[in-house]
Protein backbone atom coordinates (compact mmCIF):
# COMPACT_ATOMS: atom_id res chain seq x y z
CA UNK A 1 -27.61 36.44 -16.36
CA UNK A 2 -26.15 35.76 -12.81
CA UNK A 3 -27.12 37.98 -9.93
CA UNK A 4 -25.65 38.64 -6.81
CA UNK A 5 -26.15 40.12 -3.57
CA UNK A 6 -24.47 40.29 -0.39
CA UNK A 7 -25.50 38.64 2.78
CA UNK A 8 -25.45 39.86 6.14
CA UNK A 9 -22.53 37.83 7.09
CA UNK A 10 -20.35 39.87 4.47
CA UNK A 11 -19.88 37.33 1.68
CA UNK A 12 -21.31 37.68 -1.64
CA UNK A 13 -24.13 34.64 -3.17
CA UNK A 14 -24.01 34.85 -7.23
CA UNK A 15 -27.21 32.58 -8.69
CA UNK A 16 -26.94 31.86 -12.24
CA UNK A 17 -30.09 30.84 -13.94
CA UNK A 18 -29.49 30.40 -17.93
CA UNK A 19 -31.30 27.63 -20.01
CA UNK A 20 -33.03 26.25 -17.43
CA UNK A 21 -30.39 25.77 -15.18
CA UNK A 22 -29.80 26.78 -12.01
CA UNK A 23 -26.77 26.92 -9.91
CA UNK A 24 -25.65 29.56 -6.91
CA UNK A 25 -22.64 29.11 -4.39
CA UNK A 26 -21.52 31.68 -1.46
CA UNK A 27 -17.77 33.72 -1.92
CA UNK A 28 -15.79 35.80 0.29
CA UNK A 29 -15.10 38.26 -2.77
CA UNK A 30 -17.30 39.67 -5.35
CA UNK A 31 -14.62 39.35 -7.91
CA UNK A 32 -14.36 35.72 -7.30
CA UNK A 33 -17.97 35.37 -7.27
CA UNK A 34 -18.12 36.96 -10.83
CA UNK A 35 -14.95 35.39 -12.16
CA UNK A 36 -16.92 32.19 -11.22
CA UNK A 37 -20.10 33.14 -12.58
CA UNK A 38 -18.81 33.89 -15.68
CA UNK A 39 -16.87 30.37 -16.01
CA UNK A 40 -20.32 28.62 -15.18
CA UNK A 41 -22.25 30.78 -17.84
CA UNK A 42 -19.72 29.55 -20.41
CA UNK A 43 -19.88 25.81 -19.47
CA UNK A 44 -23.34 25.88 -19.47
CA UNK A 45 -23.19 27.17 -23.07
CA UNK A 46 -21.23 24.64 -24.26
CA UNK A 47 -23.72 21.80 -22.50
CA UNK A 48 -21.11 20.73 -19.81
CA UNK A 49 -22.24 20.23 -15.75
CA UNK A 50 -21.78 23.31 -14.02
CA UNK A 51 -18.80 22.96 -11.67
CA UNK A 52 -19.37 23.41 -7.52
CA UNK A 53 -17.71 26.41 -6.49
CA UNK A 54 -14.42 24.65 -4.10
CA UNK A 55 -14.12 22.87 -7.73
CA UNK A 56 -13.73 25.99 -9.35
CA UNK A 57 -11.53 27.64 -7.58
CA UNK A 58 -8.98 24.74 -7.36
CA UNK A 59 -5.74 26.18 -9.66
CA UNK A 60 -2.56 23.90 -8.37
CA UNK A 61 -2.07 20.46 -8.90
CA UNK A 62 -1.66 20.57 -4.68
CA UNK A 63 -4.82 21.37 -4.83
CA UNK A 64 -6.33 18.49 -6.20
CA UNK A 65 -4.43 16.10 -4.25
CA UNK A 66 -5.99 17.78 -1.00
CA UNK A 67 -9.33 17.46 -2.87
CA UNK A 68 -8.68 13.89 -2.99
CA UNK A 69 -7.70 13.32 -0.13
CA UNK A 70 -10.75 15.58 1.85
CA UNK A 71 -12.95 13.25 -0.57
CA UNK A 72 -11.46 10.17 0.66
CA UNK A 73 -11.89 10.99 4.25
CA UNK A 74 -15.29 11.82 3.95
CA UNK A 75 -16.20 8.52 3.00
CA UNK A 76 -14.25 6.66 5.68
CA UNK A 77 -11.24 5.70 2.87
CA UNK A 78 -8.44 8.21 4.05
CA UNK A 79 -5.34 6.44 2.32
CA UNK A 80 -3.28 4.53 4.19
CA UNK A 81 0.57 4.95 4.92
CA UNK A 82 2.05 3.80 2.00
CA UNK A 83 -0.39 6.02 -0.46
CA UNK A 84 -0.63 8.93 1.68
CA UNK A 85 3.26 9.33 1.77
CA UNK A 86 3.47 8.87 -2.46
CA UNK A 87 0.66 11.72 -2.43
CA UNK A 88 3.31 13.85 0.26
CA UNK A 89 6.15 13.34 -2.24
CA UNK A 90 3.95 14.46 -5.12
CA UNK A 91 2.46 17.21 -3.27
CA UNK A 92 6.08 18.28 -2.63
CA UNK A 93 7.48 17.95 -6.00
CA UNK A 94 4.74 19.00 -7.83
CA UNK A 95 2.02 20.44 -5.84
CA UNK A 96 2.78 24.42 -7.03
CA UNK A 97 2.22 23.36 -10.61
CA UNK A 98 -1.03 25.15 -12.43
CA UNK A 99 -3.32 23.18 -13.94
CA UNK A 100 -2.60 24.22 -17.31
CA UNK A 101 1.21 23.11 -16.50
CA UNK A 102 0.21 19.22 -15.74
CA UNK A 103 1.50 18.37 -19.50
CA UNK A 104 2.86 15.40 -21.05
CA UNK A 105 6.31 17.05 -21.01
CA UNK A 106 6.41 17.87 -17.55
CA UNK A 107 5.51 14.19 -15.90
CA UNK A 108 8.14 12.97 -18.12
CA UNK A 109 10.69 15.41 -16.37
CA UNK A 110 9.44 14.40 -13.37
CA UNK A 111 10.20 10.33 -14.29
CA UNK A 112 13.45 10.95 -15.12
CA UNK A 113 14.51 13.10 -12.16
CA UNK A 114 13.07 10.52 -10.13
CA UNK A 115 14.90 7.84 -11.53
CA UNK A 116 17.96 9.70 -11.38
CA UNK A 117 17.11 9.61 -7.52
CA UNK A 118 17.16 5.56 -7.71
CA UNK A 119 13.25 5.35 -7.91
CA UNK A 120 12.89 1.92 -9.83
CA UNK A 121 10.19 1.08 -12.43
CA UNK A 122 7.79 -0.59 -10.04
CA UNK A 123 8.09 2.89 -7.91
CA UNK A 124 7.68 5.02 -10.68
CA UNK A 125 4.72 3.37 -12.00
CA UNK A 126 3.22 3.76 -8.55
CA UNK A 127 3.73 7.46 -9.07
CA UNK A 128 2.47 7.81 -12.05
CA UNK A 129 -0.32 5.89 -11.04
CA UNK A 130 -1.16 8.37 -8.27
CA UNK A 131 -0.93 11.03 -10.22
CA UNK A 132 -3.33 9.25 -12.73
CA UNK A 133 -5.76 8.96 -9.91
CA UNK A 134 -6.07 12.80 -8.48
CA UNK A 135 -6.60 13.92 -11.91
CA UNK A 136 -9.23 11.20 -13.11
CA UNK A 137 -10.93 12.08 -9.32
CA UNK A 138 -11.59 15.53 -9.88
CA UNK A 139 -13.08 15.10 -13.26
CA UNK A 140 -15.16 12.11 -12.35
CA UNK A 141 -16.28 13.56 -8.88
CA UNK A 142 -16.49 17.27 -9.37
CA UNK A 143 -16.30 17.47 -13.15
CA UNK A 144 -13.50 19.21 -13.77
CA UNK A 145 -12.26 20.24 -17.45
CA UNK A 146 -9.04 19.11 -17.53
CA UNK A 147 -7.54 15.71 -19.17
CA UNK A 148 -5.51 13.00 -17.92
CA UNK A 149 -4.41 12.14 -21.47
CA UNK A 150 -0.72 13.70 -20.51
CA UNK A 151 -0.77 11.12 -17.88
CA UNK A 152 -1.14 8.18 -19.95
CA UNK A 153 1.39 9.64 -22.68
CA UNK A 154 3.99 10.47 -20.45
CA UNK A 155 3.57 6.88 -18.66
CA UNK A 156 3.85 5.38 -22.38
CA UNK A 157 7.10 7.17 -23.10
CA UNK A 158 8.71 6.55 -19.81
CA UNK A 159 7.79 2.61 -20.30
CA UNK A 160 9.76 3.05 -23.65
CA UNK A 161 12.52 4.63 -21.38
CA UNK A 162 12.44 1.59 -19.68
CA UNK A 163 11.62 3.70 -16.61
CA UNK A 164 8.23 2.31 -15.75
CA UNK A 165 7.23 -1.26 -15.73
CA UNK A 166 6.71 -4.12 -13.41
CA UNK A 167 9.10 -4.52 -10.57
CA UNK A 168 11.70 -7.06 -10.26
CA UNK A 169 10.47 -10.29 -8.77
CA UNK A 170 12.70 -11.58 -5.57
CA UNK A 171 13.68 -14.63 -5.79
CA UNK A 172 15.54 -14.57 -2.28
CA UNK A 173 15.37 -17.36 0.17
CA UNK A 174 17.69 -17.71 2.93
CA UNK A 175 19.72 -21.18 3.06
CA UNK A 176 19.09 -23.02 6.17
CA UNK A 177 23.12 -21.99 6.64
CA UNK A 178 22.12 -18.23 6.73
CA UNK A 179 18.75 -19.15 9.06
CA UNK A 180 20.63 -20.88 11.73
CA UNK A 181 23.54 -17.82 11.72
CA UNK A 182 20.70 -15.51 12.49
CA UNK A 183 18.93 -17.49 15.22
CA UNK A 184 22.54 -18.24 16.69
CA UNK A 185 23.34 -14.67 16.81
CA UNK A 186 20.44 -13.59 18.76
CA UNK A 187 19.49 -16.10 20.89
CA UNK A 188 23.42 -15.55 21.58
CA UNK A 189 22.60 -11.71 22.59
CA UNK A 190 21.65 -11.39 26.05
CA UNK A 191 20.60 -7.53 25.24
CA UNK A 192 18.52 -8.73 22.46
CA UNK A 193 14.92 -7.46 24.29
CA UNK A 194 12.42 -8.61 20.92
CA UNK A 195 12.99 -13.06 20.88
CA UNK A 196 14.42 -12.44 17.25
CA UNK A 197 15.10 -15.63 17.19
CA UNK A 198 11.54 -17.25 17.85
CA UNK A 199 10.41 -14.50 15.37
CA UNK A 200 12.23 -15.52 12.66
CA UNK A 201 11.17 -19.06 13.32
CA UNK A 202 7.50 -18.01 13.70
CA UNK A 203 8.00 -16.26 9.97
CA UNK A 204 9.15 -19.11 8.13
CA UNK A 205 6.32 -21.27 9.59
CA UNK A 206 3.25 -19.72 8.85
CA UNK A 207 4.71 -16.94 6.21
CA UNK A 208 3.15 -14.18 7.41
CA UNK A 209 4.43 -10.35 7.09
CA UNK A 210 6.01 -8.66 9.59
CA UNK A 211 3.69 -6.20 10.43
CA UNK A 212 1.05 -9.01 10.81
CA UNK A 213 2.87 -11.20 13.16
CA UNK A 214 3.57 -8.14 15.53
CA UNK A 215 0.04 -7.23 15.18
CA UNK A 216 -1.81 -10.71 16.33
CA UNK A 217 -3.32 -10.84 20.36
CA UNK A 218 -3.69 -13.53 22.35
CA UNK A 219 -7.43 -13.95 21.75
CA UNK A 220 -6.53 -14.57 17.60
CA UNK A 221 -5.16 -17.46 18.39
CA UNK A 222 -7.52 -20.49 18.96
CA UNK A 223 -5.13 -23.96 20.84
CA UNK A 224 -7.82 -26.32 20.05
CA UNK A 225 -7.98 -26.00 16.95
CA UNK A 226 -4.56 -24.57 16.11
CA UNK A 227 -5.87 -21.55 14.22
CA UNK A 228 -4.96 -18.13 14.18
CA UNK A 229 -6.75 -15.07 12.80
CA UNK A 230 -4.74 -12.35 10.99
CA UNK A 231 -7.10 -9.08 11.26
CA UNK A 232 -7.45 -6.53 8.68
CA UNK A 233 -4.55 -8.45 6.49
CA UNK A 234 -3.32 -6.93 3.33
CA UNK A 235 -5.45 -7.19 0.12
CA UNK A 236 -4.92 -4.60 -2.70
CA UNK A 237 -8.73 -3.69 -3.09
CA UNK A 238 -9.69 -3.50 0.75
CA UNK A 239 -7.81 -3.88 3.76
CA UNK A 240 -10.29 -3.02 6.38
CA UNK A 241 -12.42 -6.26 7.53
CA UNK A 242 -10.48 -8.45 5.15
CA UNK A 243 -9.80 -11.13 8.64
CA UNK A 244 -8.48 -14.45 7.54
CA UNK A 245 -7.67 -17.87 9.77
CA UNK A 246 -4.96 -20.12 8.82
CA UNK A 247 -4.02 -23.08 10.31
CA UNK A 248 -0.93 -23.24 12.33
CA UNK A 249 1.12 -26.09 10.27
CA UNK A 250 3.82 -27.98 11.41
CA UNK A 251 5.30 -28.82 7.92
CA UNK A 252 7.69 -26.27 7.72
CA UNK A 253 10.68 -27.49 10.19
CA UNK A 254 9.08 -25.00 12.86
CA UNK A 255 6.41 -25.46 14.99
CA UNK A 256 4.24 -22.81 15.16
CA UNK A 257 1.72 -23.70 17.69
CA UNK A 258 4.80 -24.36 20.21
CA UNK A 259 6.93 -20.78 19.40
CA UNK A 260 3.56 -19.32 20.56
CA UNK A 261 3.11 -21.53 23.63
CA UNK A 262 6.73 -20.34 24.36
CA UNK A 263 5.60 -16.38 24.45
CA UNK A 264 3.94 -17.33 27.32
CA UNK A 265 0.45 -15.34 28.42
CA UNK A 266 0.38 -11.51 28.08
CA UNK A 267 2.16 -9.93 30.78
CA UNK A 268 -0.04 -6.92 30.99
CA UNK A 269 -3.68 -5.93 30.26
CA UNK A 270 -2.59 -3.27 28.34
CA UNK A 271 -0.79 -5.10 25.52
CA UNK A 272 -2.76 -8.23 24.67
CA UNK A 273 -0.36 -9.28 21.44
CA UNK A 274 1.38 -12.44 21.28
CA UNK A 275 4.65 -10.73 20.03
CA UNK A 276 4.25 -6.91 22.32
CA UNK A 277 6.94 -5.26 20.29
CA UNK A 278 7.47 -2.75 17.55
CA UNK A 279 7.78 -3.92 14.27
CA UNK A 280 10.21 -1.30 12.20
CA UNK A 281 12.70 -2.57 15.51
CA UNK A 282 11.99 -5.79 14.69
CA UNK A 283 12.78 -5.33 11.00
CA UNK A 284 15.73 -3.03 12.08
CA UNK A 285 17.33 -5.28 14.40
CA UNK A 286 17.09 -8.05 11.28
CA UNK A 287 19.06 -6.21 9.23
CA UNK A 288 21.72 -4.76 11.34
CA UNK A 289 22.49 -8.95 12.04
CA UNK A 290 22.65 -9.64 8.51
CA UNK A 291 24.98 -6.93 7.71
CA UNK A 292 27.32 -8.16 11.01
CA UNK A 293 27.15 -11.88 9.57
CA UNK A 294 28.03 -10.91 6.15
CA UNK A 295 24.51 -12.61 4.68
CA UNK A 296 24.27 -10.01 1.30
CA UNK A 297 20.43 -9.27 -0.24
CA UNK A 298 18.12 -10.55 2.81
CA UNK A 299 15.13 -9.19 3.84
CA UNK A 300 13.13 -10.00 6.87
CA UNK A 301 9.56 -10.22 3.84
CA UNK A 302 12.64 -13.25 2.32
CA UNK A 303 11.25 -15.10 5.61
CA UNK A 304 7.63 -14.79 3.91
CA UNK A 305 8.82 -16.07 0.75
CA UNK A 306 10.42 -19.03 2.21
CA UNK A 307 7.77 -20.22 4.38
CA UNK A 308 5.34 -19.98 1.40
CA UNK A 309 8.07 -22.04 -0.65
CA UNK A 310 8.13 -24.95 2.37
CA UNK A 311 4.37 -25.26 2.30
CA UNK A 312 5.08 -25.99 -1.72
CA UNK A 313 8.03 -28.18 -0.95
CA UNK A 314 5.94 -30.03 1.94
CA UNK A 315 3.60 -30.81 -1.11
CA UNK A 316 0.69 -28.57 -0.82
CA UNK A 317 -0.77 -26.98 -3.99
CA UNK A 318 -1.35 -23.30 -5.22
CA UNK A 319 -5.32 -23.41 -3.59
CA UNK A 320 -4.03 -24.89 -0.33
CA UNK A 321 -0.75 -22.76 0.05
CA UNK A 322 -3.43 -19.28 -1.21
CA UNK A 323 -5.49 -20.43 2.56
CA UNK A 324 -2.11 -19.88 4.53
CA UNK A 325 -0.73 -17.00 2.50
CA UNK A 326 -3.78 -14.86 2.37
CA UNK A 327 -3.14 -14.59 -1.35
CA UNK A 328 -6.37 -14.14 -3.66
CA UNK A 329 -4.36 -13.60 -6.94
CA UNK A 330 -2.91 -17.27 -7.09
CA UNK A 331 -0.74 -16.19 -10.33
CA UNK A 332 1.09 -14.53 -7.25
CA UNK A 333 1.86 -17.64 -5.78
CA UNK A 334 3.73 -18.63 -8.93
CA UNK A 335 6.37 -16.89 -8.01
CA UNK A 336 6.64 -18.47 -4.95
CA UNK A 337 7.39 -22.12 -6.33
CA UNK A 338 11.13 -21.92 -5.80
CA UNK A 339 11.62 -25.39 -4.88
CA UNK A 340 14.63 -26.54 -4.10
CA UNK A 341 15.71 -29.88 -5.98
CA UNK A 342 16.00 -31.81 -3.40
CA UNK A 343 12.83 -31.12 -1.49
CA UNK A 344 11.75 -33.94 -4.01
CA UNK A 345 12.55 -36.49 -2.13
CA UNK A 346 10.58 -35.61 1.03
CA UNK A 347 7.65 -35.32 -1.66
CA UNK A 348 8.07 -38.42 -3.09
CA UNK A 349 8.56 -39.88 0.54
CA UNK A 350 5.08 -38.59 1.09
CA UNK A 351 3.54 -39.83 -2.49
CA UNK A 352 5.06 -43.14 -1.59
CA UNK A 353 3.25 -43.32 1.99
């Protein structure tokens, strides 16, 4: 039987106390705290965990995404950029949905209109996979009775669509035509403020991402030993701490230990990175000189993947190449292994000697 009584503040506490449980939580409204009484009564009857009171009163799929998310803070993991904007769009598109709506039927809808939109299968399945996750976290962490089983069959019938799946692996790499038309044309522009041209160089030779080589100071780098430390670098279980030092190789037709000497020291205090510019300008002002040269399907992340290829070509293997690249995975560096034919000459140059 669950009692209740109001405290001086003006809120009702309800305590339920039925076969030797025990539970009691604090509501604005006396209807709420019976409606929530009642549910608890009934759960404990059927031998499920009594759920906390912001668990109970959670009734839009919105709802559990800001549970999620409040959870996630609390433990120092708030998602980063690229998860915290697929939890916007799903917030968006499907946040005013009732719990009892979140049905096979309905996240199959929701594939197909967002392939319709151009989403591909590697983005869907992302979505999916988010959606996945909110549901699974607020029956694992606050025990809520709902099932993620219309998750999993509505992922199974859009991979039979052919709408989710694994994305398409780039095989892109610029020829060293299509390199030297892009270091032409901005070492050519005198309004050009970011060295593009050093940049690109700088990409190819030690195949790091964008955002990392815009990210490293002056005190990463180590001249001595011609070592540089990449903080915080991407890693799809945990980003934060995840440092790494590669060695600055001159195998690649670049130098990178010179295109840093050629930055120059910092020219402020304030901004203490080797490369003091904006990235998404960096990546903007990449593709804008593609599209004016005519050089179709090139990414600035192509610059990554053809580095990585030269450090294969120069005749390093998948171990050796994984200590440049940062990957841990090395089935990721298969895909890498693009050699061109006649990089096997220089290799069997190198056997040779």
């Amino acid at each position: 039987m669950a009692t209740y009584s109001k405290l001086p503040s003006g809120t009702w506490r309800v305590q339920v106390r039925r076969k030797g449980r025990y539970i009691s939580e604090t509501f604005l409204k006396r209807d709420d705290a019976r409606r929530w009484a009642t549910e608890t009564e009934g759960r404990i009857d059927r031998g499920e965990v009594p759920t906390p009171e912001r668990a109970a009163r959670l009734r839009t799929f919105g709802e559990l995404i800001d549970l999620h998310i409040d959870d996630m803070k609390s433990v120092g993991k708030a998602p980063r950029r690229s998860k915290a904007a697929t939890l916007r769009m799903l917030k968006a598109r499907l946040g005013r949905k009732k719990l009892g709506q979140l049905d096979r039927q309905l996240f199959i809808d929701f594939g197909k209109e967002r392939a319709k939109e151009g989403a591909g299968p590697m983005t869907l399945s992302i979505d999916i996979g988010a959606i996945k996750l909110v549901i699974t976290h607020a029956i694992a962490v606050h025990g809520l009775t709902i099932s993620a089983e219309p998750v999993n069959m509505a992922r199974l019938a859009l991979k039979r669509l052919g709408l989710v799946g694994k994305g398409v692996e780039r095989d892109r790499r610029p020829t060293e035509e299509e390199l030297q038309k892009l270091i032409g044309h901005f070492e050519g522009n005198p309004r050009q403020i970011i060295p593009m041209a050093r940049v690109i160089r700088f990409a190819v030779a030690t195949a790091m991402r964008q955002e990392e080589i815009f990210r490293v100071v002056w005190s990463d780098y180590s001249a001595r030993t011609k070592m540089l430390t990449i903080r915080d670098r991407k890693d799809p279980r945990e980003k934060a701490g995840n440092d790494q030092k590669i060695p600055l190789l001159k195998v690649s037709g670049y130098d990178p230990v010179a295109l840093i000497e050629e930055q120059g020291p910092p020219r402020s205090n304030r901004d203490l990175r080797i490369f003091p510019f904006n990235h998404r300008s960096a990546g903007t002002a990449f593709t804008r000189a593609c599209k004016d040269l005519g050089i179709a399907d090139l990414h600035f992340h192509d610059l990554r993947h053809e580095g990585t290829s030269r450090l294969f070509e120069a005749g390093f293997q998948i171990p050796q190449v994984a200590l440049v690249t940062g990957h841990k995975d090395w089935k990721m560096l298969r895909r890498y292994t693009h050699l061109r034919p006649e990089s096997l000459h220089v290799y069997a140059a190198t056997l040779a000697a």
